[in-house]
Structure formats: C-alpha cells, structure tokens
N, C-alpha and C. Protein backbone atom coordinates (compact mmCIF):
# COMPACT_ATOMS: atom_id res chain seq x y z
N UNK A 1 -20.27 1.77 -4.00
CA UNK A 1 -20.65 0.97 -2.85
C UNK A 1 -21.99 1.47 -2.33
N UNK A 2 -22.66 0.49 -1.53
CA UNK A 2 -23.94 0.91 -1.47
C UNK A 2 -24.09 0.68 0.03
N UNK A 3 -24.89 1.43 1.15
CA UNK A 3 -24.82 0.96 2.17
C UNK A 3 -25.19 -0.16 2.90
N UNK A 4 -26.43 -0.60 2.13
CA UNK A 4 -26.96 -1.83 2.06
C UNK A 4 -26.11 -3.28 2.68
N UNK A 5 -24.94 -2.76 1.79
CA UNK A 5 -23.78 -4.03 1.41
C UNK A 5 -23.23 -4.16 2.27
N UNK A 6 -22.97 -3.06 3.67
CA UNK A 6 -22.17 -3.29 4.88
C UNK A 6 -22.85 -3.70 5.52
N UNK A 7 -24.37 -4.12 5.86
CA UNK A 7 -25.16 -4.77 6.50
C UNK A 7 -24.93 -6.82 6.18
N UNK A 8 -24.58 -6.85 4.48
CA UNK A 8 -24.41 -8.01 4.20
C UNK A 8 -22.34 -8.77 4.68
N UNK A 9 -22.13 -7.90 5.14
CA UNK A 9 -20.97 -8.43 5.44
C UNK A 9 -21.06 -8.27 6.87
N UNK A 10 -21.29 -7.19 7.30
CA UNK A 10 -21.96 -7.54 9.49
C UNK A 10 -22.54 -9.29 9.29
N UNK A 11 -23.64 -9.54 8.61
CA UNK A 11 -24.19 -10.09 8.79
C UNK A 11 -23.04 -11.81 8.36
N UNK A 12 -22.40 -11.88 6.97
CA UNK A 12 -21.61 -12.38 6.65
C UNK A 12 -19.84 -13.01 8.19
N UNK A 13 -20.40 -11.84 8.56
CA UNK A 13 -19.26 -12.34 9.93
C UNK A 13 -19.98 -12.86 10.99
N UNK A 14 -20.74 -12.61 11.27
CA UNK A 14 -21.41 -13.08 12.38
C UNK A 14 -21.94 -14.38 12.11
N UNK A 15 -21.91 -14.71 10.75
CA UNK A 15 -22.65 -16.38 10.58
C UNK A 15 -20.95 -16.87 10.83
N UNK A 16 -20.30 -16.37 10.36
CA UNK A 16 -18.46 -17.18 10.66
C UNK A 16 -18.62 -17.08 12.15
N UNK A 17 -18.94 -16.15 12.85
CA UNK A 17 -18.50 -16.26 14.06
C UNK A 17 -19.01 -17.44 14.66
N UNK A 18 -20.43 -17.25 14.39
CA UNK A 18 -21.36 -18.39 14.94
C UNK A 18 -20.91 -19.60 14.14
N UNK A 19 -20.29 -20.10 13.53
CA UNK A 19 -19.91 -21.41 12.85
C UNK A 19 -18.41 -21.57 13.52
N UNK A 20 -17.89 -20.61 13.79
CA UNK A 20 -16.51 -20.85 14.45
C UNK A 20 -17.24 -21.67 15.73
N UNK A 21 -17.61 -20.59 16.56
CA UNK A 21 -17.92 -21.42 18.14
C UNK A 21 -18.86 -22.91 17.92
N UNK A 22 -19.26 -23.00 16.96
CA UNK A 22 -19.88 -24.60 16.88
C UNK A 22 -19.01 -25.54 16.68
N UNK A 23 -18.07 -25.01 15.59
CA UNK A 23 -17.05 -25.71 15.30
C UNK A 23 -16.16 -26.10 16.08
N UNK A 24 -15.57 -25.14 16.63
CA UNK A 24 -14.51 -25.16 17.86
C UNK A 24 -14.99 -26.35 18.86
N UNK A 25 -16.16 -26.28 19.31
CA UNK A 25 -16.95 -27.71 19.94
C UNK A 25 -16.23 -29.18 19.68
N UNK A 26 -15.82 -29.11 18.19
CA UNK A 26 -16.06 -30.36 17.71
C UNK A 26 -14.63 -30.66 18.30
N UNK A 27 -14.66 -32.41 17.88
CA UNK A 27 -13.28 -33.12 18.25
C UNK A 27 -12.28 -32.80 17.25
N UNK A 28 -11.02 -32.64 17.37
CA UNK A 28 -9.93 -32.16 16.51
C UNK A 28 -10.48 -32.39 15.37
N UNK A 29 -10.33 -33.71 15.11
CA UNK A 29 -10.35 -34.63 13.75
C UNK A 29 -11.76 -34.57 13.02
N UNK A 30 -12.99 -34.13 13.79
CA UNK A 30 -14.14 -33.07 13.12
C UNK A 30 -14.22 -32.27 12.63
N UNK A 31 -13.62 -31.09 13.32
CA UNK A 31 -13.22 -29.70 13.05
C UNK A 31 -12.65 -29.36 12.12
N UNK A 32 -11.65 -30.19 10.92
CA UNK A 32 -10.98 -29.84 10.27
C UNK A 32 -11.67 -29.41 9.25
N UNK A 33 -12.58 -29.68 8.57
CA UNK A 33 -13.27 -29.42 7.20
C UNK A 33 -14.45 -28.38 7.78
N UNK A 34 -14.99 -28.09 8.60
CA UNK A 34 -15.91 -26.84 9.29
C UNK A 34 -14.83 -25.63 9.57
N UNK A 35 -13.83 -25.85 10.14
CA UNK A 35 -13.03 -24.54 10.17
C UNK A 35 -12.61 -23.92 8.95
N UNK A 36 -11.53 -24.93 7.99
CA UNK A 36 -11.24 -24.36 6.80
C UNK A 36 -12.13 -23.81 5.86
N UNK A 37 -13.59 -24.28 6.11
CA UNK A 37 -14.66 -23.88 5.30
C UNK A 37 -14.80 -22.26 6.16
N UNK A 38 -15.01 -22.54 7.23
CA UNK A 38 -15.07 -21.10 7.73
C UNK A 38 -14.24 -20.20 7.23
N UNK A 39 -12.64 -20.46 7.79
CA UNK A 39 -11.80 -19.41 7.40
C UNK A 39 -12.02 -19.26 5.98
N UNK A 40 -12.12 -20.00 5.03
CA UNK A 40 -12.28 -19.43 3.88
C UNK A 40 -13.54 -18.73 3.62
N UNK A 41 -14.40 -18.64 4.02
CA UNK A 41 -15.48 -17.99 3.95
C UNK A 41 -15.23 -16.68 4.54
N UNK A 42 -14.06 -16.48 5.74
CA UNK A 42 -13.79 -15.40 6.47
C UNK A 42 -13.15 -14.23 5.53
N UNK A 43 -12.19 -15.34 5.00
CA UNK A 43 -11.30 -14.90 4.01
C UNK A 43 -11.87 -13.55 2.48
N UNK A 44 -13.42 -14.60 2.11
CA UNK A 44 -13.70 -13.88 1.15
C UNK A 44 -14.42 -13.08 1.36
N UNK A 45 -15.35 -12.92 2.66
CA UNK A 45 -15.63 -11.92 3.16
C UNK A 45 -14.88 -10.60 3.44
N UNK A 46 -13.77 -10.83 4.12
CA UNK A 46 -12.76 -9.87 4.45
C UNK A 46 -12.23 -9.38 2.59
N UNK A 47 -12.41 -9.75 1.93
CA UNK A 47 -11.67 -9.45 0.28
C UNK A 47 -12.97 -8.79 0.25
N UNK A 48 -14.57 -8.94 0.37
CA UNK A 48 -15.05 -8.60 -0.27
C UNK A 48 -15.18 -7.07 0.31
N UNK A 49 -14.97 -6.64 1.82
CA UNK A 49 -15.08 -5.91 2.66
C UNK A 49 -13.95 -4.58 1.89
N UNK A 50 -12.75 -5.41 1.68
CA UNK A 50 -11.67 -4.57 1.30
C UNK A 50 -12.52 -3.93 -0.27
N UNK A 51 -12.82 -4.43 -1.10
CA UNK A 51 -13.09 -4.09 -2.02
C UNK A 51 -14.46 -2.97 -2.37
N UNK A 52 -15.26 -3.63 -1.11
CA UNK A 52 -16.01 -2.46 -0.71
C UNK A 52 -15.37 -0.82 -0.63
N UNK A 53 -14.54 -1.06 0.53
CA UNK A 53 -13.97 0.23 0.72
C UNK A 53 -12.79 0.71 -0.57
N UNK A 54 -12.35 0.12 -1.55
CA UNK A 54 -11.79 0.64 -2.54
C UNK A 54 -13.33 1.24 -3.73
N UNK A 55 -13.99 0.68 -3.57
CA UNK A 55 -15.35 1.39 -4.46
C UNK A 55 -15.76 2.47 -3.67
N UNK A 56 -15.72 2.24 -2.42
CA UNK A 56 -15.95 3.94 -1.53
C UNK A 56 -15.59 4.71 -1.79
N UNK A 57 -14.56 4.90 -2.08
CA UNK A 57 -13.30 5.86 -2.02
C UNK A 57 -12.90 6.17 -3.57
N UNK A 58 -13.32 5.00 -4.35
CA UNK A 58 -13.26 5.80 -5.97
C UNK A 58 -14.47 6.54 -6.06
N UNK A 59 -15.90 6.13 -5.89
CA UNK A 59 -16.88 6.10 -6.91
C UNK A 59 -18.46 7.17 -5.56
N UNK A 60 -17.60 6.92 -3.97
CA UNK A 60 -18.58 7.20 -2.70
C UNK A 60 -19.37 6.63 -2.52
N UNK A 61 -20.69 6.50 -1.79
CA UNK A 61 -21.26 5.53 -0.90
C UNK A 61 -22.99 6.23 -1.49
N UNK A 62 -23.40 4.97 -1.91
CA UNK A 62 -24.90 5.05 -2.27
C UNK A 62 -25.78 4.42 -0.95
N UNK A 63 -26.84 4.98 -1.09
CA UNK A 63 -27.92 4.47 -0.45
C UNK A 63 -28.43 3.00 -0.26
N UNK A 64 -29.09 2.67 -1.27
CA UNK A 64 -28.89 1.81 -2.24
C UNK A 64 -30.10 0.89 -1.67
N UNK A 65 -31.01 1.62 -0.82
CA UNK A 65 -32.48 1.39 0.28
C UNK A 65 -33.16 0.91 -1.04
N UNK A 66 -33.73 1.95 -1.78
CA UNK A 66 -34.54 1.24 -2.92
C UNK A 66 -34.73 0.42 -3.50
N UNK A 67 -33.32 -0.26 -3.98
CA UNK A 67 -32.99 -1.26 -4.72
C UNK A 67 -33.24 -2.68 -3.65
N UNK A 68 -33.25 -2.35 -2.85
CA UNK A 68 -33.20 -3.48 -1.83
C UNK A 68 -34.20 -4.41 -2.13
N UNK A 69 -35.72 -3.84 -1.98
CA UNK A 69 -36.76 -4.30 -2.04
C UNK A 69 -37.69 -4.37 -3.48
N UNK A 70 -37.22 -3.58 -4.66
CA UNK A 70 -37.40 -3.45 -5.66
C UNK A 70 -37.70 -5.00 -6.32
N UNK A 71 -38.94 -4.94 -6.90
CA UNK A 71 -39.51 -6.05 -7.48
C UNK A 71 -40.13 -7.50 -6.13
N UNK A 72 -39.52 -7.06 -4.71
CA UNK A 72 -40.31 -7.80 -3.54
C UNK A 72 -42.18 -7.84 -4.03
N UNK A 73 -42.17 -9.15 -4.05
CA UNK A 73 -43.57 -9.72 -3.84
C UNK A 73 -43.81 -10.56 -3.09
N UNK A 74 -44.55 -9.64 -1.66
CA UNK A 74 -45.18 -10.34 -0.78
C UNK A 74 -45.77 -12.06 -0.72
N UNK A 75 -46.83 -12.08 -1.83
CA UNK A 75 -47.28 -13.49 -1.87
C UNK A 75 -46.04 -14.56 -1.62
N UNK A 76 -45.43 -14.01 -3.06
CA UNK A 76 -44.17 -15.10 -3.07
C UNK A 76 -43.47 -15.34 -2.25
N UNK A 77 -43.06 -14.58 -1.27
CA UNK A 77 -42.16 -14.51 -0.13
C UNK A 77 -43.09 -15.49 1.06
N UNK A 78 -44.10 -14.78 1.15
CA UNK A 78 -44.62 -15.59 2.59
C UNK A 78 -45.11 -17.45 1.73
N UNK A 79 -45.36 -17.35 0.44
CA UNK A 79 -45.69 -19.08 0.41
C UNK A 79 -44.55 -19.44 0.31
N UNK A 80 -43.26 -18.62 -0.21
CA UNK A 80 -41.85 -19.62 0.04
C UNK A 80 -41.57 -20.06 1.23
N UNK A 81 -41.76 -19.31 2.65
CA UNK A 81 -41.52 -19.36 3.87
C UNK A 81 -42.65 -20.63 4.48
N UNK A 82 -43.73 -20.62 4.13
CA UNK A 82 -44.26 -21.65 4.52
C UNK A 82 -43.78 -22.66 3.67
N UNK A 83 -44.18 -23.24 2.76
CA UNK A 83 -43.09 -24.02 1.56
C UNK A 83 -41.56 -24.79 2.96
N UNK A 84 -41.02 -23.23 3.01
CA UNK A 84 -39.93 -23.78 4.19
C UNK A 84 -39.76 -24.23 5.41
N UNK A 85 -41.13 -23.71 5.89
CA UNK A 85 -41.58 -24.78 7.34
C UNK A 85 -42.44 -25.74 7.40
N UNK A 86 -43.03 -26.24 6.26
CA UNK A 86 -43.29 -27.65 6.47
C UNK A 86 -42.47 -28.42 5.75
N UNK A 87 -41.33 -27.87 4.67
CA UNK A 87 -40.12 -29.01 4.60
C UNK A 87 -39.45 -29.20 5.86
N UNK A 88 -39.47 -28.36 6.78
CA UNK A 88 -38.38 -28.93 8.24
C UNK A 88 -39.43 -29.84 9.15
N UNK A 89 -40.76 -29.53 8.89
CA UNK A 89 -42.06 -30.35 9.45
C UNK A 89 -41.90 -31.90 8.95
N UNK A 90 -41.60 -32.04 7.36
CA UNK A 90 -41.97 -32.96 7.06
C UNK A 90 -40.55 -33.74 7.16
N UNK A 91 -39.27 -33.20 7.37
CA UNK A 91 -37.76 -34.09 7.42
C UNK A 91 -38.06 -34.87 8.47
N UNK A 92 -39.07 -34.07 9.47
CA UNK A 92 -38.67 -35.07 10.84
C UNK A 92 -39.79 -36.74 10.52
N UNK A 93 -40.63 -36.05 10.07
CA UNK A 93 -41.48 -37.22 9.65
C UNK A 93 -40.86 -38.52 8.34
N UNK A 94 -41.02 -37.83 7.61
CA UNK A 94 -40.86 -38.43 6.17
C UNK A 94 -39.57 -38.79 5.95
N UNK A 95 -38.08 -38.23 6.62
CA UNK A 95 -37.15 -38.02 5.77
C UNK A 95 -36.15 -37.06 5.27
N UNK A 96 -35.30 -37.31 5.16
CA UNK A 96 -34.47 -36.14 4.47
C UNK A 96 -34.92 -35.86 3.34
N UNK A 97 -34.16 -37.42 2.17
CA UNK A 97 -34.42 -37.43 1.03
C UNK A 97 -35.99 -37.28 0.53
N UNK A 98 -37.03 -37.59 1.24
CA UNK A 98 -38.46 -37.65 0.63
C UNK A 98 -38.37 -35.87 1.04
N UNK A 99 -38.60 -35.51 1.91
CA UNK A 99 -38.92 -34.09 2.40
C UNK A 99 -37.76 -33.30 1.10
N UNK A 100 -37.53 -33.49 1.02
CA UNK A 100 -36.39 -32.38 -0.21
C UNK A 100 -36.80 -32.62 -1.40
N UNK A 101 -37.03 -34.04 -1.74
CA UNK A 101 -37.88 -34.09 -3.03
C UNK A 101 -39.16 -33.18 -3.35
N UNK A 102 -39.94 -33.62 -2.35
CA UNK A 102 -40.70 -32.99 -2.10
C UNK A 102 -40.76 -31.20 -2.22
N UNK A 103 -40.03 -30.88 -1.62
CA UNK A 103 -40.27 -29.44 -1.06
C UNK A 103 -39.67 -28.64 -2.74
N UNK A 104 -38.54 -29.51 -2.90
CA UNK A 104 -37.95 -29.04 -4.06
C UNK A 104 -38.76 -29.09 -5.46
N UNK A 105 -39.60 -29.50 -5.84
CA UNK A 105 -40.77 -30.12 -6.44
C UNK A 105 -41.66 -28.89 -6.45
N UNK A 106 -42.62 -28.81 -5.20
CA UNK A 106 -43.53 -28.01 -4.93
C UNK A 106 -42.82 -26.72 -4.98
N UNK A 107 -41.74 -25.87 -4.59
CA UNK A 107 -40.82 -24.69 -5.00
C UNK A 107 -40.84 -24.42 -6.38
N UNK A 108 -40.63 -25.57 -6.79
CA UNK A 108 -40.01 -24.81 -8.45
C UNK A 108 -41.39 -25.13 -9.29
N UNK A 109 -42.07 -25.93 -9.24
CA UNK A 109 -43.64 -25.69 -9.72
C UNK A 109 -44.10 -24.40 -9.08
N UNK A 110 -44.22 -23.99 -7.95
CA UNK A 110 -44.77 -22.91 -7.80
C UNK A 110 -43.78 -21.40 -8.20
N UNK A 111 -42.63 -21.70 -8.47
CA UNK A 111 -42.05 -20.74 -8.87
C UNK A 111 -42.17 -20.90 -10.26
N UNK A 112 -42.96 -21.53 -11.03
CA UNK A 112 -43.39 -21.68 -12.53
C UNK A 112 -42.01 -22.22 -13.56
N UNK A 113 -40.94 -23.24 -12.86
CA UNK A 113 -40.09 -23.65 -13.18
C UNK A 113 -40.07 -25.10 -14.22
N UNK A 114 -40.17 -24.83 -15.58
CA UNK A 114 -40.35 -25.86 -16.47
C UNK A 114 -40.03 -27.14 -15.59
N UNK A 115 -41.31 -28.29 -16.17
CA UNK A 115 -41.21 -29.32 -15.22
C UNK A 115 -40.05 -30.43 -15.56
N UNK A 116 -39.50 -30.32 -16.96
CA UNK A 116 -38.20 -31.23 -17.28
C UNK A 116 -37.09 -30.49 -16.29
N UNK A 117 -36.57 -29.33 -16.38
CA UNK A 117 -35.82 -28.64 -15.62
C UNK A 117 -35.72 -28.59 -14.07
N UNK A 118 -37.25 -29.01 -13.48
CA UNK A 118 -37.28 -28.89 -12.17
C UNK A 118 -37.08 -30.74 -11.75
N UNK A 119 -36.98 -31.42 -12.48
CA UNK A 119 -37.05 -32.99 -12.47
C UNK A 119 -35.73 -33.42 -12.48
N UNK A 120 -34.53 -32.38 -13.47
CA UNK A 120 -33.16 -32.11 -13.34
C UNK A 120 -32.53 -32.28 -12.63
N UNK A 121 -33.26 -30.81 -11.88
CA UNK A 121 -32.65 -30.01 -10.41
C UNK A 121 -32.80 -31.28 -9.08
N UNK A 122 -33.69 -31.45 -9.36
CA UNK A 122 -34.25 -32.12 -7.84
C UNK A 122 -33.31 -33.14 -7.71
N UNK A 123 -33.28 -34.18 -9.38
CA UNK A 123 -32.38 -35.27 -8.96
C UNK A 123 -30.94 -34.98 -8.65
N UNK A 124 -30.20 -34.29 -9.68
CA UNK A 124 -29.00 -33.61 -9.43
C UNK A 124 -28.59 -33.40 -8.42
N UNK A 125 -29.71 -32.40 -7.78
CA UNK A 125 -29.29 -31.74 -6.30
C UNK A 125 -29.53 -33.41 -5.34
N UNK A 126 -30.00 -34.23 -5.36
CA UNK A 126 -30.06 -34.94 -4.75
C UNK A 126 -29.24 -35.96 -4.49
N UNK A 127 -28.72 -36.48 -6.12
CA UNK A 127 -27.77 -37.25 -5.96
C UNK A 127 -26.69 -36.72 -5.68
N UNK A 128 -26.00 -35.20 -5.66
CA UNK A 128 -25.20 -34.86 -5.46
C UNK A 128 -24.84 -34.91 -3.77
N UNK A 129 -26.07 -34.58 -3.12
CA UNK A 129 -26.10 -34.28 -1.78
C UNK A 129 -25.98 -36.00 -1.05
N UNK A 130 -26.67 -36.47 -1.73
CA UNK A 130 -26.40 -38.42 -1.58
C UNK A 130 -24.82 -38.68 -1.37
N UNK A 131 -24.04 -38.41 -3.22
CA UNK A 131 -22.85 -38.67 -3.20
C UNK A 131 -21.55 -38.24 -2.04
N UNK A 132 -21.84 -36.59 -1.98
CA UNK A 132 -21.31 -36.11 -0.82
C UNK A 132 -21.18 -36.16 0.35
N UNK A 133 -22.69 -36.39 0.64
CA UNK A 133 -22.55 -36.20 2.37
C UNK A 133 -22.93 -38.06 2.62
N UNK A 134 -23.16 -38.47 2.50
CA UNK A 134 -23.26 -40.17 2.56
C UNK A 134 -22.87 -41.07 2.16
N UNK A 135 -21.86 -41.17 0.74
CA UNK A 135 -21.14 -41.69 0.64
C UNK A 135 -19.39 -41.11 0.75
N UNK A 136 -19.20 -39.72 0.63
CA UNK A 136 -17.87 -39.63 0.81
C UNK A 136 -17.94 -39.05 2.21
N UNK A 137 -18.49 -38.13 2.75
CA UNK A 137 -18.06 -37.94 4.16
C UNK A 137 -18.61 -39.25 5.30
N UNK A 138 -20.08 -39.79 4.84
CA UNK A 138 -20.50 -40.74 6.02
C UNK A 138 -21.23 -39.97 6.58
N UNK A 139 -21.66 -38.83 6.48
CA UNK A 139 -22.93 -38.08 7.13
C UNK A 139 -24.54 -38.35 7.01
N UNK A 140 -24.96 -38.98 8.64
CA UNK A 140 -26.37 -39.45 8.52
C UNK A 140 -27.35 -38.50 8.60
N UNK A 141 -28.01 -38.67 7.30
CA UNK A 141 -29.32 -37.79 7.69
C UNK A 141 -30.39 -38.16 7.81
N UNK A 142 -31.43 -37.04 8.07
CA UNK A 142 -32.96 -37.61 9.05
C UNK A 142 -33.20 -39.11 7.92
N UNK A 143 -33.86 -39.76 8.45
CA UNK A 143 -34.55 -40.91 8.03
C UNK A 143 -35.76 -40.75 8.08
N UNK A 144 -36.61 -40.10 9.00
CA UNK A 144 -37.70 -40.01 9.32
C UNK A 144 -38.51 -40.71 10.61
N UNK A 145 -39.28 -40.08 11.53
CA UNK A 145 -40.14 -41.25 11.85
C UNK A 145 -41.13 -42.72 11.49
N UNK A 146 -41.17 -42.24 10.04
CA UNK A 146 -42.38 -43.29 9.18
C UNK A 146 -41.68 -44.27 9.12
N UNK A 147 -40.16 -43.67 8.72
CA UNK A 147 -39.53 -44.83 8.05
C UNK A 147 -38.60 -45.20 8.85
C-alpha cells in the first residue's frame, strides 16, 4: 500500500458525499438511479479501502510520493486544461454535441491519437452518450446559444 492511495479514497468519499447531498435534493422518483449509483460507488470504495488495509498489514505502507508525478509533463497538462475550459466555453455557445465533438477531436489529435481511432472514439462516445442519456433516460442537454 502506498500512502498516496489514502488520499485517493478521502478524496473518493467526499465526491459520494457531495453526490449524496445533491441527490438527496432530488424528487423520490429522481433520486433513484443517482443514489444507487452512489451507494455503489460507496460500496467499492469502502472494498477498495478494506483491501488497502489488508496490503498494509501483509506487505507495510510505501511512500509512494515519487511515483505520483513520475513521467508529469507540464506542457501537456496545462494545454489539456485549457483544451477543458473552452470545451465548457464552447457547450454554452455551440452545444453539447458540437462542443464534445469538437473538444474530443482537438484532445486526441493533440495527444497524437491515430486519426481513424480518434474518428472511432468521438463517434462511439457520442452515439453512446446520444443513446443513453436522450433517448433512454430523456436527459436534455446544452443545445447551445447559436442554435
């Protein structure tokens, strides 16, 4: 076990927590598919927590600081982050679906991602996110101002 890893499960509960109290908001008949997603997320957190502390206790507790940042490249990091704030720039304008094409496009070209493969991804991920959230749940997303 590494210490690192108890930072990713602090952090791992506190997004449940914060998704519980949003959730809890909702009307009964909302809530049902945000909670169970939670608790199960709680769930595998808490397994992964336990399993942590059984690697403690066989093998003891690494550092594990080094590895953290090992192979971090600056450039890449800060143009992904911009990359990620003008896709939330451009949803409000353009769109869900255009802004994701988009962003998803310019990501994996700049992450040097073969362009048949990134033409794949984009649609895949798209029609999938289409099929799911708009035709089986009914979930509206941005449209855009343009449009």
């Amino acid at each position: 076990m590494k210490k690192t890893d108890i930072g990713v499960v602090g952090f791992m509960y506190a997004v449940c927590a914060f998704f519980y109290v949003y959730s809890y908001q909702l009307t009964a008949e909302s809530k049902k598919y945000p909670m169970f997603t939670n608790i199960l997320l709680f769930g595998l957190t808490k397994l992964n927590l336990v399993q942590m502390i059984i690697a403690a206790r066989k093998f003891g507790v690494e550092s594990g600081v080094n590895e953290v940042f090992e192979g971090f490249k600056p450039a890449q990091f800060f143009v992904s982050l911009a990359l990620t704030i003008v896709y939330f720039l451009m949803m409000k304008y353009l769109g869900f679906f255009t802004a994701t094409v988009i962003f998803m496009f310019a990501s994996l070209l700049y992450l040097k991602v073969p362009v048949l493969a990134s033409v794949i991804s984009v649609v895949s991920v798209n029609l999938l996110i289409y099929l799911a959230f708009v035709q089986f749940l009914g979930v509206r997303l941005p449209k855009g101002l343009l449009f």
